[in-house]
Structures are given as structure tokens and as C-alpha cells.
C-alpha atoms as a PDB file:
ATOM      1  CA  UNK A   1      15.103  18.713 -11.137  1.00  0.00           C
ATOM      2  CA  UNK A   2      14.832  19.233  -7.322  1.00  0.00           C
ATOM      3  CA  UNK A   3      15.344  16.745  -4.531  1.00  0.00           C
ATOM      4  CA  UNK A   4      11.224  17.214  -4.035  1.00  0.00           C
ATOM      5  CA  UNK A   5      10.520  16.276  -7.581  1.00  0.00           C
ATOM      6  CA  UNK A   6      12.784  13.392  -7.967  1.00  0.00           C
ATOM      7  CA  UNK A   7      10.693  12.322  -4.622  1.00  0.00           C
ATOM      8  CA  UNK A   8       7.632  12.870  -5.811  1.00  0.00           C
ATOM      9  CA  UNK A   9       8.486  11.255  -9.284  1.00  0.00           C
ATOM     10  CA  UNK A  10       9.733   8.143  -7.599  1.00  0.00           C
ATOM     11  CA  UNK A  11       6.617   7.648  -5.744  1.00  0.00           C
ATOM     12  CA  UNK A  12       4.599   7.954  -8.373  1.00  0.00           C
ATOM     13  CA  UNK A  13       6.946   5.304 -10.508  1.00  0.00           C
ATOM     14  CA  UNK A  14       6.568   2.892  -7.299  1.00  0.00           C
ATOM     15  CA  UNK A  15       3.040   3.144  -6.895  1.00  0.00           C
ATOM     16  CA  UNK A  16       2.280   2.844 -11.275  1.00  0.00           C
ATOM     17  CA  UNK A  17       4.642  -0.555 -10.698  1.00  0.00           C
ATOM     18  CA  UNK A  18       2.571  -1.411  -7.558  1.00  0.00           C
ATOM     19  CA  UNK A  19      -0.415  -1.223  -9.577  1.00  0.00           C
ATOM     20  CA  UNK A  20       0.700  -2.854 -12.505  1.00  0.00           C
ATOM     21  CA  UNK A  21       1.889  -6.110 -10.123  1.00  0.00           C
ATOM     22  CA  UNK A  22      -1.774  -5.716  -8.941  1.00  0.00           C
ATOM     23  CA  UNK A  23      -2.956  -6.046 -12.158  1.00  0.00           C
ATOM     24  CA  UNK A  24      -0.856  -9.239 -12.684  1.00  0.00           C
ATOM     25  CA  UNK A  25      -2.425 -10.461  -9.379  1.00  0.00           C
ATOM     26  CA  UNK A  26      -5.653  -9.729 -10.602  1.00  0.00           C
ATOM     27  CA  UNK A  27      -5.878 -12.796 -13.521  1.00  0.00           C
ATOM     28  CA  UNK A  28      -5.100 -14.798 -10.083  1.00  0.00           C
ATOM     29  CA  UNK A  29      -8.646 -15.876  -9.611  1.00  0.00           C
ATOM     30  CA  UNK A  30      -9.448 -17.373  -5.896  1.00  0.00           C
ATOM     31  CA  UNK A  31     -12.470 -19.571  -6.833  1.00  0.00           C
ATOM     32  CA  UNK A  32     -15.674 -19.465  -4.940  1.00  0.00           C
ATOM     33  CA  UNK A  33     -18.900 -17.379  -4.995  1.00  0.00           C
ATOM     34  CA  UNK A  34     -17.196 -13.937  -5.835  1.00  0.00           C
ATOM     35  CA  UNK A  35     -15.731 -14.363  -9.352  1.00  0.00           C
ATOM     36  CA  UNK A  36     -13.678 -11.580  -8.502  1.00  0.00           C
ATOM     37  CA  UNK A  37     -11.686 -12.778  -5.803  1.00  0.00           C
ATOM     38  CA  UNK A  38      -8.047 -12.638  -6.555  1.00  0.00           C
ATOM     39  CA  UNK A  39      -4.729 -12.092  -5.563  1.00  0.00           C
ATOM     40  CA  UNK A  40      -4.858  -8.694  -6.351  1.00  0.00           C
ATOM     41  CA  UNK A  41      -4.336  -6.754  -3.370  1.00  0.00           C
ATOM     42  CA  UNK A  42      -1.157  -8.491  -1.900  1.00  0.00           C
ATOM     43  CA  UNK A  43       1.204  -6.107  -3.894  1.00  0.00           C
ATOM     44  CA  UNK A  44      -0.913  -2.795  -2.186  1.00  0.00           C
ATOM     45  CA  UNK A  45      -0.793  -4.515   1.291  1.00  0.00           C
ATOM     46  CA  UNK A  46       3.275  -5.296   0.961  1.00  0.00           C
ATOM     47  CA  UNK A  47       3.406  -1.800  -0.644  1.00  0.00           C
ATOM     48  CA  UNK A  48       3.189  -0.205   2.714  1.00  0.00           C
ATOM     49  CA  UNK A  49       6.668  -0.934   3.251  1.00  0.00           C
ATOM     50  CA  UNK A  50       7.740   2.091   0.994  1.00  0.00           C
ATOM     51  CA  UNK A  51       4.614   4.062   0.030  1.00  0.00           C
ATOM     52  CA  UNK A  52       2.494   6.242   1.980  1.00  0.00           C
ATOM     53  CA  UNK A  53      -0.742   5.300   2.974  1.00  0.00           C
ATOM     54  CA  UNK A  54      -3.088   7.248   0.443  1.00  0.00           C
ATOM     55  CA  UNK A  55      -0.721   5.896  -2.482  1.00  0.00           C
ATOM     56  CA  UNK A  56      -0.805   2.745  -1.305  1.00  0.00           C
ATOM     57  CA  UNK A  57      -4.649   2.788  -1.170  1.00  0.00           C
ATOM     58  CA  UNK A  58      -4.559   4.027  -4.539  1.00  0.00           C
ATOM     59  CA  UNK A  59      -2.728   1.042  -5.990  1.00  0.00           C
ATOM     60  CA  UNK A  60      -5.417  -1.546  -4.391  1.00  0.00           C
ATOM     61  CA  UNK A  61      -8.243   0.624  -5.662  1.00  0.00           C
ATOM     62  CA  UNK A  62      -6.738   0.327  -9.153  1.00  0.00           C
ATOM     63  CA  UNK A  63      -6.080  -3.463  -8.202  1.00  0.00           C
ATOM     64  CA  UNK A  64      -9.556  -4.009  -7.763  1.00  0.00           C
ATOM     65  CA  UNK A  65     -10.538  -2.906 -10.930  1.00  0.00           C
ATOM     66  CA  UNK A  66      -8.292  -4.436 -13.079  1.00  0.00           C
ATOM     67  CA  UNK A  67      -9.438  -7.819 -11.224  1.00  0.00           C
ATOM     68  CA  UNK A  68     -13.196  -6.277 -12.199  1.00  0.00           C
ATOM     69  CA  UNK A  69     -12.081  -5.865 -15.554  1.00  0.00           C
ATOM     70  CA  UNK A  70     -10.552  -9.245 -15.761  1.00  0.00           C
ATOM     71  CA  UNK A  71     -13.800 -10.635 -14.400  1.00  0.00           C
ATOM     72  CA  UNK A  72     -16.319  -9.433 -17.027  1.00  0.00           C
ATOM     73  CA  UNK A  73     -17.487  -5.919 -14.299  1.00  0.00           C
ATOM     74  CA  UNK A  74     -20.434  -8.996 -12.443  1.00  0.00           C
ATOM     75  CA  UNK A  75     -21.477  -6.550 -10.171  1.00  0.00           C
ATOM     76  CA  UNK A  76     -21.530  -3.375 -12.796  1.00  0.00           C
ATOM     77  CA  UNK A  77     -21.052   0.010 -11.312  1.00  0.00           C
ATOM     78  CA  UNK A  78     -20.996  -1.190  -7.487  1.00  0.00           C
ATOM     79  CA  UNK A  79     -17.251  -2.265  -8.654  1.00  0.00           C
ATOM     80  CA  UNK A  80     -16.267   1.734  -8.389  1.00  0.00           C
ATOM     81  CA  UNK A  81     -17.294   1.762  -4.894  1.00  0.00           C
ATOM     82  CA  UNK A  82     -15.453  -1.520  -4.253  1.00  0.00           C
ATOM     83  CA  UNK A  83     -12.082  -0.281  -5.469  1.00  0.00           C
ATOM     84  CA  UNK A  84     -13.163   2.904  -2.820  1.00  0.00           C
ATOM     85  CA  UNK A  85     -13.297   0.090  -0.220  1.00  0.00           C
ATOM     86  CA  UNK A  86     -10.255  -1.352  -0.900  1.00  0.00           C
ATOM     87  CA  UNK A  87      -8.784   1.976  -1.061  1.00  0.00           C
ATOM     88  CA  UNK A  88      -9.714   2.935   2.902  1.00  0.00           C
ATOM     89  CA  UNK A  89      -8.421  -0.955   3.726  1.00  0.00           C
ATOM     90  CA  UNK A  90      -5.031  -0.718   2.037  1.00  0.00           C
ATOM     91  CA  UNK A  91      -4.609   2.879   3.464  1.00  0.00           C
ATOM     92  CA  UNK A  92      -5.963   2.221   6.903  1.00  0.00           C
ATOM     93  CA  UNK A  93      -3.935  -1.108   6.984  1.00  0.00           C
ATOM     94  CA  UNK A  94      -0.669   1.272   5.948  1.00  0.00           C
ATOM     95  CA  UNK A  95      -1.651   3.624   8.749  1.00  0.00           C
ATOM     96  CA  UNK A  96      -1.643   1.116  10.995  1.00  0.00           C
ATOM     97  CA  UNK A  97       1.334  -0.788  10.019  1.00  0.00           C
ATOM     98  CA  UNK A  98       3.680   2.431  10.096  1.00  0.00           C
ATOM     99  CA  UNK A  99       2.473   3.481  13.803  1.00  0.00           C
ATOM    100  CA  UNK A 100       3.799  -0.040  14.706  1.00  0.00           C
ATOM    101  CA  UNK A 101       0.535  -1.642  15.281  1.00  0.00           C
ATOM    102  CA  UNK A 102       1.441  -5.724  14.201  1.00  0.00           C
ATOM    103  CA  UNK A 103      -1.298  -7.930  15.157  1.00  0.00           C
ATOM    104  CA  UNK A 104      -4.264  -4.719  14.730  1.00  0.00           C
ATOM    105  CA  UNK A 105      -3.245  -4.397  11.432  1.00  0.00           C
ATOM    106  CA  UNK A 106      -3.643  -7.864  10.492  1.00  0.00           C
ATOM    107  CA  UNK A 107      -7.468  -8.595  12.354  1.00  0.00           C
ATOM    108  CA  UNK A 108      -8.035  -5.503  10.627  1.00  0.00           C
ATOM    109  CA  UNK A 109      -7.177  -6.196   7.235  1.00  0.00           C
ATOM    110  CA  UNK A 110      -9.319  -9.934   7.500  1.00  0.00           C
ATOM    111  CA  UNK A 111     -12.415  -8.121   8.682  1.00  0.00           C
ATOM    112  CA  UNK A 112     -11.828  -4.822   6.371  1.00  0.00           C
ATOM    113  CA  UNK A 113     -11.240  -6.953   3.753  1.00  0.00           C
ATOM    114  CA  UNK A 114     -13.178  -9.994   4.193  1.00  0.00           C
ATOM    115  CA  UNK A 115     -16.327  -8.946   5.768  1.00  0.00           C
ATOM    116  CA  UNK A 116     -17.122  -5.222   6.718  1.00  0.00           C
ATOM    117  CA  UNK A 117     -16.048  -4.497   2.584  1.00  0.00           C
ATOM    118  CA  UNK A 118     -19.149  -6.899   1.874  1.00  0.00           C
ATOM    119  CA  UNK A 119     -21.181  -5.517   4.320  1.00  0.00           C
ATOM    120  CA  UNK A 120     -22.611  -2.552   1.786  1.00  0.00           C
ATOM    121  CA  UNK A 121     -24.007  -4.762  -0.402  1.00  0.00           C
ATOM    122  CA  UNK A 122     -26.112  -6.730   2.361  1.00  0.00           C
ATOM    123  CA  UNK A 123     -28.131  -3.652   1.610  1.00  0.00           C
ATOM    124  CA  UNK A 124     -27.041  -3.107  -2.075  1.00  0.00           C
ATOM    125  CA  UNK A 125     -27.742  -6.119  -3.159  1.00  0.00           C
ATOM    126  CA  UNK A 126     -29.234  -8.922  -0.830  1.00  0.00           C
ATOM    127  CA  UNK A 127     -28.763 -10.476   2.342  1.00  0.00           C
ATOM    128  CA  UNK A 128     -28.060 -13.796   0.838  1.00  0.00           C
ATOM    129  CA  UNK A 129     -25.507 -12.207  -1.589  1.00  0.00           C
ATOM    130  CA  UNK A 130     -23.503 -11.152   1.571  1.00  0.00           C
ATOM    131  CA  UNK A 131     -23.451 -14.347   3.067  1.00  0.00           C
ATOM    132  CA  UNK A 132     -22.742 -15.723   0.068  1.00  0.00           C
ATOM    133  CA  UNK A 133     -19.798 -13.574  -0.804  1.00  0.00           C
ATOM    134  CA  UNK A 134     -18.360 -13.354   2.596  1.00  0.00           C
ATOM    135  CA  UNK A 135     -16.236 -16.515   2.146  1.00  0.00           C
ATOM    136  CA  UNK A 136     -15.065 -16.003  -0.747  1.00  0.00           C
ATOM    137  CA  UNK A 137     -13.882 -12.894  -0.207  1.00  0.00           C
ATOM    138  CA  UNK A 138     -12.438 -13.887   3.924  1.00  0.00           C
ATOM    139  CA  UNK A 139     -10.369 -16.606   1.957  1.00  0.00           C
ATOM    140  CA  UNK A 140      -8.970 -14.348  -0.527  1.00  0.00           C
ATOM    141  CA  UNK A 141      -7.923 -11.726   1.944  1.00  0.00           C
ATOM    142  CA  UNK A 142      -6.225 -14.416   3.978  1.00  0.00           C
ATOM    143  CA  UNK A 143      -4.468 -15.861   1.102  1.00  0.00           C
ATOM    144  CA  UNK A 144      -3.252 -12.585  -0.186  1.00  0.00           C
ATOM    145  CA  UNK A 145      -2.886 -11.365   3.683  1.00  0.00           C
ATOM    146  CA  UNK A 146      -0.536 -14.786   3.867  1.00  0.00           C
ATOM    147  CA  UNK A 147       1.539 -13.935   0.858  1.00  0.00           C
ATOM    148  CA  UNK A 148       1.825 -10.408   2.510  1.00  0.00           C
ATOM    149  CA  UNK A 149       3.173 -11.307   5.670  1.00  0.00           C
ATOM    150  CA  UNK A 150       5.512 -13.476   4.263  1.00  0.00           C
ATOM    151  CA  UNK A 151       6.815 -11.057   1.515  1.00  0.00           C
ATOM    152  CA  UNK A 152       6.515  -7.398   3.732  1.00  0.00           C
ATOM    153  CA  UNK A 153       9.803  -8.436   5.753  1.00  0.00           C
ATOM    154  CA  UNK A 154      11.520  -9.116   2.762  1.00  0.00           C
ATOM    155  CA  UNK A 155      10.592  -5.822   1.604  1.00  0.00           C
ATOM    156  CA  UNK A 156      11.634  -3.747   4.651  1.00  0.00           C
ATOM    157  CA  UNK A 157      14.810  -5.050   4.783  1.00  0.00           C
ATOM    158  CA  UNK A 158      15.153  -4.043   1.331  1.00  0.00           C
ATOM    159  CA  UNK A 159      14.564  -0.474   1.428  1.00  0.00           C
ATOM    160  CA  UNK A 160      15.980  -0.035   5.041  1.00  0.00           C
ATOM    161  CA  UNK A 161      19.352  -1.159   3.817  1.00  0.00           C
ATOM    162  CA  UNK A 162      18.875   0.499   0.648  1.00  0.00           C
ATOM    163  CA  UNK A 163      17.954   3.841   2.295  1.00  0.00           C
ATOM    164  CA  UNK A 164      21.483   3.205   4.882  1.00  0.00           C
ATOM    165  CA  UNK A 165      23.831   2.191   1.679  1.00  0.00           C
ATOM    166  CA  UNK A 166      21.896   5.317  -0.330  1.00  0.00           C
ATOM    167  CA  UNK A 167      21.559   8.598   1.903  1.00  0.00           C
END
């Protein structure tokens, strides 16, 4: 097995336990309008301290749904393009955390998140299901943006020593 596979294997192993952490999060309900507010998206969001962005993305999209699943699928097939949503905010907010952008990444991630994620289903749904469900869902992305900033430090230093004690 090649240095490239071994790579490519451990990414995929760290973004299947990344999801499966989500999926834990997910049975975290935050209560409120949106029964499917949760704490699932913290563990994508500290995630982009060792995954690429479109992996990282990946593991909050599959967050999302498991925190659907876990919720009884209220809003039916709209749920698919919610986990696409949280998909471009987990990568986006892993772009912008790797070029170094500290305080951007975090305004994003509350309004990605919290209200311009909702904003679809202003037209989707209803107006009043919007307002409704904005927040729910701006609390849950602070708690689980919260539990990210405290944890994401931790989780730097641990792979930048482990990548100078492992070359």
C-alpha cells in the first residue's frame, strides 16, 4: 500500500468517525421551533482542523441527516437540500479557517448557519416558517459554534504536534 493510499484511507477513516460523532451530536436536540436543531454540526466545524474542506462538508451534510432521521424527516425531502446547505457552510467555513481568516469565519458560520441556510425555505415553505425557524436554528449554530471554538484549539495542537513527533 502506497504513501497516497494510506493518505487517502486515513481521510476517509477521519471523516466516517467525524460523521459518526455527528451522529452522536445529532440525538442532542436544541429545543425551540426547529425540532431538528442539534448539536450536530460541532464535530464537522472542529473537523477543519485535519480534514479538507469538501470532506469536512461531507461529514455535516451526513450530520444533518442523521439529526433528520433522529427527528422523525418534519420537513420531508427539503431535509436533502438542508444537509447540501450545511455541506457549502462546513466547507466554506473550512476554506476560510485554513486561509487564516479568524473572526470571517466565525460571522460567517452564524449567518450561514443560522439565517441565510433558512432563507430557502422563506420561499419553500412560508414566510412565517422562516421567522419562525430562524432562532432556533441562530441558537443552535452558536451553541455548537461555542463548543467549536472552544474544542478547535485543542484539536490543532493535537495534530500539529502529532504531525512534528510523526513525519
Amino acid at each position: 500500500m502506497g504513501s497516497s493510499s494510506t493518505s487517502t484511507l486515513r481521510l476517509m477513516i477521519l471523516t466516517a468517525l467525524v460523521a459518526a460523532i455527528c451522529v452522536i451530536g445529532s440525538f442532542i436536540k436544541v429545543p425551540g421551533f426547529m425540532t431538528t436543531a442539534a448539536l450536530d454540526s460541532a464535530p464537522a466545524f472542529i473537523s477543519v482542523a485535519f480534514l479538507p474542506p469538501l470532506l469536512s462538508g461531507i461529514a455535516g451534510a451526513l450530520g444533518h441527516l442523521a439529526t433528520a432521521l433522529t427527528s422523525g424527516f418534519p420537513s420531508g425531502p427539503f431535509h436533502l437540500l438542508i444537509a447540501f446547505e450545511m455541506m457549502i457552510v462546513t466547507y466554506v467555513f473550512n476554506v476560510l479557517h485554513k486561509k487564516g481568516f479568524n473572526i470571517l469565519k466565525w460571522i460567517f458560520l452564524i449567518i450561514g448557519n443560522g439565517v441565510l441556510a433558512a432563507f430557502p425555505f422563506y420561499f419553500l415553505i412560508s414566510p412565517a416558517f422562516f421567522i419562525g425557524a430562524v432562532p432556533s436554528l441562530v441558537i443552535a449554530t452558536v451553541i455548537n459554534a461555542i463548543i467549536t471554538g472552544i474544542t478547535l484549539p485543542l484539536m490543532e495542537k493535537v495534530f500539529r504536534e502529532r504531525k512534528v513527533s510523526n513525519p
